[in-house]
N, C-alpha and C. Protein backbone atom coordinates (compact mmCIF):
# COMPACT_ATOMS: atom_id res chain seq x y z
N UNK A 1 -2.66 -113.40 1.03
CA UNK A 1 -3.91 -112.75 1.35
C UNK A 1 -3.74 -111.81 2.55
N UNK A 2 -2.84 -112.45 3.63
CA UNK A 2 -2.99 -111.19 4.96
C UNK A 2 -2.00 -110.02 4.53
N UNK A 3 -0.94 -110.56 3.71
CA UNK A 3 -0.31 -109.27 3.27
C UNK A 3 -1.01 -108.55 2.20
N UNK A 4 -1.85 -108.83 1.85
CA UNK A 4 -2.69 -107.90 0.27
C UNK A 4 -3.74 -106.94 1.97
N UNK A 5 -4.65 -107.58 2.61
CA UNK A 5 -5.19 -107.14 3.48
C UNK A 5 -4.10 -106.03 4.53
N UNK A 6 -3.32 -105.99 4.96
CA UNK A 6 -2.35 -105.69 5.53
C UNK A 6 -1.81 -104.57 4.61
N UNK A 7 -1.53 -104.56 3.68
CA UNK A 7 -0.90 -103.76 2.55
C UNK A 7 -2.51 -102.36 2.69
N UNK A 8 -3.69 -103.10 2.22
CA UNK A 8 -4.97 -102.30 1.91
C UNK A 8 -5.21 -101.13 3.30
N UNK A 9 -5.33 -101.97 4.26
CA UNK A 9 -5.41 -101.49 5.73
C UNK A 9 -4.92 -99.75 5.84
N UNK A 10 -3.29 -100.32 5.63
CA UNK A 10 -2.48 -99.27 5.97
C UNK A 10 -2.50 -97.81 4.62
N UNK A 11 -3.20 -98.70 4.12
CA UNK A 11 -3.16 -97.14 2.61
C UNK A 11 -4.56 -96.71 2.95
N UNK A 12 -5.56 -97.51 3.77
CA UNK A 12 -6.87 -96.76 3.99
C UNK A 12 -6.61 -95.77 5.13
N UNK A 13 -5.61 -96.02 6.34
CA UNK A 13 -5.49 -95.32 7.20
C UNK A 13 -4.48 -94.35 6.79
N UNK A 14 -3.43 -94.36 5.86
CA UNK A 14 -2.65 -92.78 5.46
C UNK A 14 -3.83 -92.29 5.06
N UNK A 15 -4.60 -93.04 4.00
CA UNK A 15 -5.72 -91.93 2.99
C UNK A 15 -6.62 -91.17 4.10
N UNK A 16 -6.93 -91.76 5.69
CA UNK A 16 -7.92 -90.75 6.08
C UNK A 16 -7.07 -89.81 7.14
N UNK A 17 -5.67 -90.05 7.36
CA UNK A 17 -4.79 -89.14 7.97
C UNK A 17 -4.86 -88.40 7.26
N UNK A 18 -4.68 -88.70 5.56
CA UNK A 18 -3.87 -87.24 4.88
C UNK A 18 -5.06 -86.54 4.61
N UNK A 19 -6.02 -87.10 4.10
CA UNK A 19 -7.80 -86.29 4.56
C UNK A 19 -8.23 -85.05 5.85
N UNK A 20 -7.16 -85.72 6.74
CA UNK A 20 -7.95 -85.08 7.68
C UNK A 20 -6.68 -83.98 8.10
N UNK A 21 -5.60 -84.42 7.19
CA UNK A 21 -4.61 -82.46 7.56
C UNK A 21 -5.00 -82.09 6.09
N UNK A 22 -5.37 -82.44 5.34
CA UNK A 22 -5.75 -81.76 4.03
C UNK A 22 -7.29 -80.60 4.74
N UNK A 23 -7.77 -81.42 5.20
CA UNK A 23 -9.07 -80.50 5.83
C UNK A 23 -8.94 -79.34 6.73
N UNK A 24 -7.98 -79.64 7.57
CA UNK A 24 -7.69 -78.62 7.99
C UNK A 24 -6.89 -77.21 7.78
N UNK A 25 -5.81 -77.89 6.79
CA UNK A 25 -5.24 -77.09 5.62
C UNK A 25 -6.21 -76.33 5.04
N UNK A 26 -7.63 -76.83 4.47
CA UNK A 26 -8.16 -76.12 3.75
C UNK A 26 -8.91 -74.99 4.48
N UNK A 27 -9.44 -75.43 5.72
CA UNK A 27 -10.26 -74.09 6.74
C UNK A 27 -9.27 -73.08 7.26
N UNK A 28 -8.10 -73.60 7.65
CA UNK A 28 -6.61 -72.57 7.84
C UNK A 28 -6.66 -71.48 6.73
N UNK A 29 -6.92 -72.09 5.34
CA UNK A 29 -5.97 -71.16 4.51
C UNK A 29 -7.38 -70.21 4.19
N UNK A 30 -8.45 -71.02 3.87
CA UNK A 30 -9.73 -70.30 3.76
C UNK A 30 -10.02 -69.02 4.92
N UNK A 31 -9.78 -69.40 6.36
CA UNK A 31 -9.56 -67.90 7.12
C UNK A 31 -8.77 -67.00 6.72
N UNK A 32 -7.58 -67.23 6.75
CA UNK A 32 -6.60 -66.83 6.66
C UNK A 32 -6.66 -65.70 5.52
N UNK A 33 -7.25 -66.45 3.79
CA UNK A 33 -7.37 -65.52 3.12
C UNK A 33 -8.77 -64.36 3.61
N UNK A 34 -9.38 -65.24 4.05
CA UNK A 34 -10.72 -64.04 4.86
C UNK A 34 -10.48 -62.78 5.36
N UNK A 35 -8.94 -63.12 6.72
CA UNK A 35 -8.25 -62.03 7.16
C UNK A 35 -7.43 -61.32 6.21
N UNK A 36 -7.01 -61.53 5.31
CA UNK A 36 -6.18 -60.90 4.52
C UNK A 36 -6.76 -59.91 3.64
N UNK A 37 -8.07 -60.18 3.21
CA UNK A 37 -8.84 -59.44 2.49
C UNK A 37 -9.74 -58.79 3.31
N UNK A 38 -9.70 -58.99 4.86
CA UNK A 38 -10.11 -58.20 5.54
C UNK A 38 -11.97 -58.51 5.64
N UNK A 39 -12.37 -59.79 5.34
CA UNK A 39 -13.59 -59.48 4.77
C UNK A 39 -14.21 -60.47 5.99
N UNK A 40 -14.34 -59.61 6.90
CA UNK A 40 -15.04 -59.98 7.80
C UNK A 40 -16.28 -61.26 7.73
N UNK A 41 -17.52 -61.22 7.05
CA UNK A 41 -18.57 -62.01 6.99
C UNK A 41 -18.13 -62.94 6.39
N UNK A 42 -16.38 -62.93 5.57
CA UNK A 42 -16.41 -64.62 4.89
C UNK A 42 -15.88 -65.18 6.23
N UNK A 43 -15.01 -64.51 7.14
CA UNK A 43 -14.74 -64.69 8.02
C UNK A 43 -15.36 -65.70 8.71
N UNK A 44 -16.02 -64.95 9.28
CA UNK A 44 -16.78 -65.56 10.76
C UNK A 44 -17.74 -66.69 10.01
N UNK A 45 -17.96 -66.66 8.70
CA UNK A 45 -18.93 -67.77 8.12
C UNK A 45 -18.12 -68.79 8.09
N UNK A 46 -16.95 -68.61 7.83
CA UNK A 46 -15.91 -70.02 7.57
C UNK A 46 -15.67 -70.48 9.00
N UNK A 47 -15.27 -69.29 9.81
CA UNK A 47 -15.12 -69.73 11.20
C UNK A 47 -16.24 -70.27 11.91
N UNK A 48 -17.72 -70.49 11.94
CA UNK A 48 -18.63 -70.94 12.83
C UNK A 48 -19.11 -72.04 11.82
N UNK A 49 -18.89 -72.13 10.72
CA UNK A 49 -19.03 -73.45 9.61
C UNK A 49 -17.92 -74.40 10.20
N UNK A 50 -16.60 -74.11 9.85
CA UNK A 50 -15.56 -75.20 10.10
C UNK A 50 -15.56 -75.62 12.04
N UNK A 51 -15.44 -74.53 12.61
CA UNK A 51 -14.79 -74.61 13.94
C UNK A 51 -16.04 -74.47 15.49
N UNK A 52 -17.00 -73.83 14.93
CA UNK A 52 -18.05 -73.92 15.85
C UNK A 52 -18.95 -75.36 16.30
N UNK A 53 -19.47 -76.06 16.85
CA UNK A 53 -19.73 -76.60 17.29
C UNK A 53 -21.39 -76.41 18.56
N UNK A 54 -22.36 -75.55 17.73
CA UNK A 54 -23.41 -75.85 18.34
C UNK A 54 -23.99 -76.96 19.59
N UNK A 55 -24.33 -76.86 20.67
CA UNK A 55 -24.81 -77.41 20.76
C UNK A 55 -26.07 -76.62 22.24
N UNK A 56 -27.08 -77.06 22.17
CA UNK A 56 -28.13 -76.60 22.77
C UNK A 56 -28.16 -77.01 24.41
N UNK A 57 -28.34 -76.29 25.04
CA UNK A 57 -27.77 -75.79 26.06
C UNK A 57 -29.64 -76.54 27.10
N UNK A 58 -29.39 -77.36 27.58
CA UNK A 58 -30.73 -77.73 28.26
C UNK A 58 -30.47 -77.66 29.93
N UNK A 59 -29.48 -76.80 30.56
CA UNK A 59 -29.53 -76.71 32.25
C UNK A 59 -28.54 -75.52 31.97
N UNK A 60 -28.50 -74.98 33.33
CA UNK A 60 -27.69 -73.91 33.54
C UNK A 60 -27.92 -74.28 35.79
N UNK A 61 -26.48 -75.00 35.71
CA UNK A 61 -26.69 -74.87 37.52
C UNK A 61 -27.86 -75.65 37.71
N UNK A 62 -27.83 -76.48 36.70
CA UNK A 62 -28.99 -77.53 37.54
C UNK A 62 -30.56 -76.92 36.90
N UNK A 63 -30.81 -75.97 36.76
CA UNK A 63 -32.02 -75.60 36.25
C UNK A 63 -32.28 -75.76 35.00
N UNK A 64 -33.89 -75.92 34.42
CA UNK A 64 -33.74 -75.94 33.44
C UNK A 64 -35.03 -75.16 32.97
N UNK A 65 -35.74 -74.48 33.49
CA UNK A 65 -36.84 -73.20 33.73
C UNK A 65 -36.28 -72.26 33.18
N UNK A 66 -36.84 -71.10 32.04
CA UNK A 66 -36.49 -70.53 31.21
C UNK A 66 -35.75 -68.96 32.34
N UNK A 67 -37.18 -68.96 32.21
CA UNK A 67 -37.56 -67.54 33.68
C UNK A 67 -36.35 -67.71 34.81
N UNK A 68 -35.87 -68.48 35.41
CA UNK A 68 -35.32 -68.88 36.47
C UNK A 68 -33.47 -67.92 36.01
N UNK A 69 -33.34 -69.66 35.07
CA UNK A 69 -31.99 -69.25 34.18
C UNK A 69 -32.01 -67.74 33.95
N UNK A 70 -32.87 -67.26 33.02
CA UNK A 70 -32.54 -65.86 33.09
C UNK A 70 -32.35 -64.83 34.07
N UNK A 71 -33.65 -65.30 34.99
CA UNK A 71 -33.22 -64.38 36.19
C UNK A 71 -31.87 -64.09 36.95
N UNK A 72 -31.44 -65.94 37.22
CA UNK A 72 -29.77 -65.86 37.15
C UNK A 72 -28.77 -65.20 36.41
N UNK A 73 -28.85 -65.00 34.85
CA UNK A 73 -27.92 -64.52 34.24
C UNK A 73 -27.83 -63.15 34.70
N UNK A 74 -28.82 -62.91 34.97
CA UNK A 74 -29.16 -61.13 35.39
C UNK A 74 -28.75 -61.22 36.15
N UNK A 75 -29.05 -61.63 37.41
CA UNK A 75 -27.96 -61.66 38.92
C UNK A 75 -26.90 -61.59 38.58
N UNK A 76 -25.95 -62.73 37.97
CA UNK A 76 -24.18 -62.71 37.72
C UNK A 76 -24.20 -61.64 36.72
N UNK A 77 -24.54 -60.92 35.57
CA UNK A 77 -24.28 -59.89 35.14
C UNK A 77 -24.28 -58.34 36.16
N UNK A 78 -25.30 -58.23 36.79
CA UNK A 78 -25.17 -57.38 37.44
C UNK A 78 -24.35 -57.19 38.75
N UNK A 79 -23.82 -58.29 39.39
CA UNK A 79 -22.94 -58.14 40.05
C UNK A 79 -21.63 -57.66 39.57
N UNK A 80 -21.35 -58.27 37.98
CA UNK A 80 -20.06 -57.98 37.53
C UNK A 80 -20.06 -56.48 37.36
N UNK A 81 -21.33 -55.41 37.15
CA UNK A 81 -21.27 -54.31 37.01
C UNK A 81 -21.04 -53.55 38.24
N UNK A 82 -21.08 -54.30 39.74
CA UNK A 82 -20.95 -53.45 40.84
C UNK A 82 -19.38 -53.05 40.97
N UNK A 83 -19.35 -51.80 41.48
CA UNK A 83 -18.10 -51.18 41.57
C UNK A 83 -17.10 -51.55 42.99
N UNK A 84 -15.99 -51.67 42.93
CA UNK A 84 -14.87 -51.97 43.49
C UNK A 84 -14.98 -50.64 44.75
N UNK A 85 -15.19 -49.50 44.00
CA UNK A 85 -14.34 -48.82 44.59
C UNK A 85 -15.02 -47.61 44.58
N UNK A 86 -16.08 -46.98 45.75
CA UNK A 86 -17.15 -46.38 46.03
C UNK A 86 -16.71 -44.65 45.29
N UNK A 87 -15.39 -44.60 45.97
CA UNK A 87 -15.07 -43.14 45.99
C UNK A 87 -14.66 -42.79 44.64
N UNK A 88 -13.71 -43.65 43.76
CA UNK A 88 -13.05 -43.72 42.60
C UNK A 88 -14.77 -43.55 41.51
N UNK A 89 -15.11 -44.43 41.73
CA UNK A 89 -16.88 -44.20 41.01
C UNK A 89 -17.60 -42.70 40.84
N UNK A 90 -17.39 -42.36 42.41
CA UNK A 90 -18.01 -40.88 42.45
C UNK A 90 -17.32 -39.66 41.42
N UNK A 91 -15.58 -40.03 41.56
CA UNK A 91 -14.76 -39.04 41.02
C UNK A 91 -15.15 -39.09 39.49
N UNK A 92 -14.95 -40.44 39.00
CA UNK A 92 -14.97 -40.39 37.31
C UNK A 92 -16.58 -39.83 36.62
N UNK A 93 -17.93 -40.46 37.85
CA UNK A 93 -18.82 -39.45 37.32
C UNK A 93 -18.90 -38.21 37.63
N UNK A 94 -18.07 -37.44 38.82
CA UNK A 94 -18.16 -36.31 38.71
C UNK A 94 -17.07 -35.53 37.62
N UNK A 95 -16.26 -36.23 36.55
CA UNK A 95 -15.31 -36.07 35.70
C UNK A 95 -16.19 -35.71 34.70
N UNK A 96 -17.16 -37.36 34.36
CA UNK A 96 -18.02 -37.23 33.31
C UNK A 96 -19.48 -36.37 33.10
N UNK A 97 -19.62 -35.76 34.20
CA UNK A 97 -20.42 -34.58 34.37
C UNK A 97 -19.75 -33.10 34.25
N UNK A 98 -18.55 -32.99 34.42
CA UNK A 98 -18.25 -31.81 34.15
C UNK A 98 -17.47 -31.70 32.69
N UNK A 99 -17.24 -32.52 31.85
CA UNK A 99 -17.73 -32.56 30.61
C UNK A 99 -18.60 -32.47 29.59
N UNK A 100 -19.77 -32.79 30.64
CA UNK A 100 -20.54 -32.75 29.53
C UNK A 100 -21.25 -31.31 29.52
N UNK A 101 -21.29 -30.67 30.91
CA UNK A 101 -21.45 -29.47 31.08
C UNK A 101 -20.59 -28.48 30.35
């Protein structure tokens, strides 16, 4: 009996190993042909079906006020847009102004 149990065990645990590289085999090859045919929307559908992982986002830094959070994102976005380099700034819009002129 512990070897019939023992015997069962170990063929339930190959069966959900080989399950679970068979699965991944199958979302691999399913991109893969996506990229090959170039077809973008099967793409990213296979990719946010198999590999994405939703999940809903309830704080940002401790907050959890809609208005707030956003106001923040706006802060760190707009800092990332401030320029390095005052003079280099002036030159490329005075580049992109005498182009367009």
């Amino acid at each position: 009996m512990f070897l019939k149990r023992q015997s069962c065990r170990a063929n339930y645990r190959k069966r959900l190993k080989d399950e679970r590289t068979a699965e991944t085999l199958s979302y691999t090859n399913e991109l893969h042909e996506a990229l090959l045919t170039k077809n973008c929307k099967t793409f990213w559908k296979c990719w946010n079906c198999k590999l994405e992982k939703y999940t809903k986002c309830t704080q940002v830094e401790g907050c959890v006020d809609a208005e707030v959070t956003a106001d923040q994102f706006t802060q760190f976005h707009l800092g990332l847009r401030a320029c390095n380099d005052l003079a280099r700034a002036e030159a490329i819009m005075l580049l992109q102004c005498q182009h367009i002129d």
